[in-house]
C-alpha atoms as a PDB file:
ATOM      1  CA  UNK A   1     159.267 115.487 160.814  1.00  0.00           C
ATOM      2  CA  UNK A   2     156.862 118.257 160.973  1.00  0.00           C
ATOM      3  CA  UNK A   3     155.367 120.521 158.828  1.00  0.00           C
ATOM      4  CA  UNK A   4     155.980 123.971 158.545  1.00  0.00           C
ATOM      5  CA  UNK A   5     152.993 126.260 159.455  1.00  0.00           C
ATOM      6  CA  UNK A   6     151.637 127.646 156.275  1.00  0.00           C
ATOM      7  CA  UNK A   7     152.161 131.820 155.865  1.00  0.00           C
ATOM      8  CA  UNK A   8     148.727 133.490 156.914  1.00  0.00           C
ATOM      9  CA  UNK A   9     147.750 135.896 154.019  1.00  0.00           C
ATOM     10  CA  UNK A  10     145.509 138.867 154.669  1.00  0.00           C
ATOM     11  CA  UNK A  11     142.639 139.670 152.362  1.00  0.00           C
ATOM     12  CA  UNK A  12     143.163 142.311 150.170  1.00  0.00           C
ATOM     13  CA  UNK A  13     143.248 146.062 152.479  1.00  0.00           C
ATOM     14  CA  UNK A  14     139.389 147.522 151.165  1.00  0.00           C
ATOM     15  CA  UNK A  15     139.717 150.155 153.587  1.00  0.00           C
ATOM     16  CA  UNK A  16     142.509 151.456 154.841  1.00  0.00           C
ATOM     17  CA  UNK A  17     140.644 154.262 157.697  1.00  0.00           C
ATOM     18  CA  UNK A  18     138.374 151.827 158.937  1.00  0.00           C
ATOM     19  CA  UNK A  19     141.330 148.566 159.498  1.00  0.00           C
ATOM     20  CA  UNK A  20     143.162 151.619 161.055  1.00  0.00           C
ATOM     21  CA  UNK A  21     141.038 152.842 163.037  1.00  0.00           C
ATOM     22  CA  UNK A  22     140.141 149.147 164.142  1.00  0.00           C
ATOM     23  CA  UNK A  23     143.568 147.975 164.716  1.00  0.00           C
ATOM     24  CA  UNK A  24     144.681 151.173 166.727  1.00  0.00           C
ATOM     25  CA  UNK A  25     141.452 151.062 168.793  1.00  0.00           C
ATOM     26  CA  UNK A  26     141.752 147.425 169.956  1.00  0.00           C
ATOM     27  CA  UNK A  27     145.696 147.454 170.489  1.00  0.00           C
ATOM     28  CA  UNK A  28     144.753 150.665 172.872  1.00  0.00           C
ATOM     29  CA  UNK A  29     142.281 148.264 174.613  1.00  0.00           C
ATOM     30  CA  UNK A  30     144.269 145.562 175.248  1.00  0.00           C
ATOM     31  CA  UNK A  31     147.692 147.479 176.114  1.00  0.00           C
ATOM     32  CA  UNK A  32     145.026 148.884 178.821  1.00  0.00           C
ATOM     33  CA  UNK A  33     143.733 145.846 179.738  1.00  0.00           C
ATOM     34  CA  UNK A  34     146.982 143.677 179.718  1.00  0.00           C
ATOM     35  CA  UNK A  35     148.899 146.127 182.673  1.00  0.00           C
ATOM     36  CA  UNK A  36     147.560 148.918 183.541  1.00  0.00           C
ATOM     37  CA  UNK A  37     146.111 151.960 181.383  1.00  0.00           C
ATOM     38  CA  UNK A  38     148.970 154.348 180.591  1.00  0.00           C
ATOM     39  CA  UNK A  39     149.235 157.617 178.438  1.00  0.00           C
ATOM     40  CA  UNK A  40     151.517 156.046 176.320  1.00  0.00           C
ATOM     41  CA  UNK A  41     149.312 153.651 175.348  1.00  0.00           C
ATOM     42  CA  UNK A  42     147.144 155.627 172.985  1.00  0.00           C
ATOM     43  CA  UNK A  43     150.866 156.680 170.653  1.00  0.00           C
ATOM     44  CA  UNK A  44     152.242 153.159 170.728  1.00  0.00           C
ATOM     45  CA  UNK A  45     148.863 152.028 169.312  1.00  0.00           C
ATOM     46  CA  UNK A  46     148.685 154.920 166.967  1.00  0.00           C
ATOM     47  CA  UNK A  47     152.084 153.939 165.519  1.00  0.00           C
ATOM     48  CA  UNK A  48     151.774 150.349 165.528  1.00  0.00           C
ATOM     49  CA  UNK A  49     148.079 150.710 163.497  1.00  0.00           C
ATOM     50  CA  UNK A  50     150.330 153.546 161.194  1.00  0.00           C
ATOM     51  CA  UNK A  51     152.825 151.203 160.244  1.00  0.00           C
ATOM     52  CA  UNK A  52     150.441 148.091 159.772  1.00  0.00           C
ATOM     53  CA  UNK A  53     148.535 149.811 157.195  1.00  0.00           C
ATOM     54  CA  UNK A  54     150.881 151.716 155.505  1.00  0.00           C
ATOM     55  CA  UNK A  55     152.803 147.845 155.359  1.00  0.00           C
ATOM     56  CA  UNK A  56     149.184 147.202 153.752  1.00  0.00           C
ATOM     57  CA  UNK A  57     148.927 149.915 151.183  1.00  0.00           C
ATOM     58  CA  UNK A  58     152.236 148.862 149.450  1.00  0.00           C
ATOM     59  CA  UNK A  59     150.577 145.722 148.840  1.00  0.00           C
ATOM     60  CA  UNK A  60     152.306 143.298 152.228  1.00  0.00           C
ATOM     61  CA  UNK A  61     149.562 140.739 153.210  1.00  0.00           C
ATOM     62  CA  UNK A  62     151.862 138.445 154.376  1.00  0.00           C
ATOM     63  CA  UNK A  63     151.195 139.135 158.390  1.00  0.00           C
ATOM     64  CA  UNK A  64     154.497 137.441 159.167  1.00  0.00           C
ATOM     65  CA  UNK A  65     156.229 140.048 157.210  1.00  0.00           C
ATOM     66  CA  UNK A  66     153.788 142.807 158.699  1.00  0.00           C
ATOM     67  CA  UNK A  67     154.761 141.651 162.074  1.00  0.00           C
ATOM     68  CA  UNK A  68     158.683 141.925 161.175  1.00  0.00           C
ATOM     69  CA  UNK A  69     157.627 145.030 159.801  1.00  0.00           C
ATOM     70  CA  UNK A  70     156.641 146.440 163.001  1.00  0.00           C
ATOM     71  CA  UNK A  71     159.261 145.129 165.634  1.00  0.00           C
ATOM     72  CA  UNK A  72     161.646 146.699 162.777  1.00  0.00           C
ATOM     73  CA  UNK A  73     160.183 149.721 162.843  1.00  0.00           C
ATOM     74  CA  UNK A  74     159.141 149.883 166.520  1.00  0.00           C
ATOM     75  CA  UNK A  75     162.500 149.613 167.508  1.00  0.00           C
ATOM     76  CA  UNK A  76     162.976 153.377 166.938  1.00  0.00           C
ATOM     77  CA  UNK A  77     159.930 154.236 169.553  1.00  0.00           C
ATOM     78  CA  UNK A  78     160.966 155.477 173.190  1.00  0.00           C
ATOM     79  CA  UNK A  79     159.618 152.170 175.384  1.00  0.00           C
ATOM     80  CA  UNK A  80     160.881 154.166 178.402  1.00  0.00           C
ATOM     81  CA  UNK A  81     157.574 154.681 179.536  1.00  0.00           C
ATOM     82  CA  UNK A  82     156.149 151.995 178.779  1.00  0.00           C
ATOM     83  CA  UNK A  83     156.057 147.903 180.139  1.00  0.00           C
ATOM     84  CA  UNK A  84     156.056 147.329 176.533  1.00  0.00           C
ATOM     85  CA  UNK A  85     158.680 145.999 173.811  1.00  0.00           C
ATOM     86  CA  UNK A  86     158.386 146.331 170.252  1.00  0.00           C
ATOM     87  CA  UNK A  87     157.937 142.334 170.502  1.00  0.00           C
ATOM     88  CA  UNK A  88     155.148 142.371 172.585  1.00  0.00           C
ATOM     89  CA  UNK A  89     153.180 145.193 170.630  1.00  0.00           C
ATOM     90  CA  UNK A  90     154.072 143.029 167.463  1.00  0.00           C
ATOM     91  CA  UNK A  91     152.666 139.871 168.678  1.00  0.00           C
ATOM     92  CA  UNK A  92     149.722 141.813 170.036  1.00  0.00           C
ATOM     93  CA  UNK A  93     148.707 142.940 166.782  1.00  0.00           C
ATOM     94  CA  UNK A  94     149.371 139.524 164.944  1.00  0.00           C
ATOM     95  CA  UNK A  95     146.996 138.112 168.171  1.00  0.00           C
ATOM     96  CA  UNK A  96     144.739 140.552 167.324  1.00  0.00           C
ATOM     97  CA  UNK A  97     144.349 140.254 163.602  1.00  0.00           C
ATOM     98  CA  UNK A  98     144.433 136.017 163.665  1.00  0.00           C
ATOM     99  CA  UNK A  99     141.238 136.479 166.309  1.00  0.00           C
ATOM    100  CA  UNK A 100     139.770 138.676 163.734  1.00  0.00           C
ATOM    101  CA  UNK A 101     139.843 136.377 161.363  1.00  0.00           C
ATOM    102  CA  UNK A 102     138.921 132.955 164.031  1.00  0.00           C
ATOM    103  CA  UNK A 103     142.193 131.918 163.953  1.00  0.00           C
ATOM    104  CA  UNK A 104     143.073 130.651 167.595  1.00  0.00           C
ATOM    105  CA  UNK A 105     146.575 132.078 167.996  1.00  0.00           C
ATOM    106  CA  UNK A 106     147.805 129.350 170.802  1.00  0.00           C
ATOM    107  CA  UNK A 107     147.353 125.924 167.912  1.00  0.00           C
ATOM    108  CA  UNK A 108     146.815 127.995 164.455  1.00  0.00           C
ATOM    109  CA  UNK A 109     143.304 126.824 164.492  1.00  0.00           C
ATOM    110  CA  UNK A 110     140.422 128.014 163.661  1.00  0.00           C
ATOM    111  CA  UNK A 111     136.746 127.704 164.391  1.00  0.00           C
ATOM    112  CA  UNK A 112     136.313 126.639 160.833  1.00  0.00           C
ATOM    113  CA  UNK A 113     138.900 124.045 161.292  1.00  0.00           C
ATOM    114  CA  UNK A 114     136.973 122.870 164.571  1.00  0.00           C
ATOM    115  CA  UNK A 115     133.859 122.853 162.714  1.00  0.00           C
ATOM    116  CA  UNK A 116     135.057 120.405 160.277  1.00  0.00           C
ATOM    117  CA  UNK A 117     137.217 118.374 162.365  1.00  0.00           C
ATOM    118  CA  UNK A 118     134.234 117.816 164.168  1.00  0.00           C
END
């Protein structure tokens, strides 16, 4: 039987501007990069960093729950013009924040992992 994958816990949020303004810019970047650059873009970024950090100033560092937190609250957003779901910007951010922190999001490992494998 397998085991199930242990809950990834965020650091404690040190600053909230500068993890927004990181999370926001890089989700912009890679909704750009993933289609095609749209207007939209720059909002569903804006919201998806809002909601991610204001998850993080009431104290949620679970990113599983921040991820559930988004798609929840995404699902309010106009995708109209947009090839994006509230799914895919979820999992964008959680790909996103695991790189940040090494974590290979395909296997759940990490360069540190490798390194000691190894």
């Amino acid at each position: 039987m397998s085991q199930p994958i242990p809950p990834i816990v965020l650091p404690p949020l040190e600053n909230a501007d500068v993890e927004q303004v990181w999370l926001k810019t890089n989700l912009h970047q890679w909704l750009d990069e993933e289609f095609i650059p749209e207007i939209i873009n720059e909002t569903i970024a804006t919201r998806a960093a809002q909601i991610f950090i204001r998850q993080r100033l009431e104290g949620e560092n679970d990113l599983g729950s921040l991820v559930i937190a988004i798609v929840t609250e995404m699902q309010s957003f106009d995708f109209q013009k947009s090839f994006y779901s509230e799914f895919a910007i979820a999992n964008a951010v959680s790909d996103l924040i695991l790189k940040s922190l090494g974590i290979d999001s395909c296997c759940g490992e990490g360069e540190e992992i490798r390194r000691l494998e190894n």
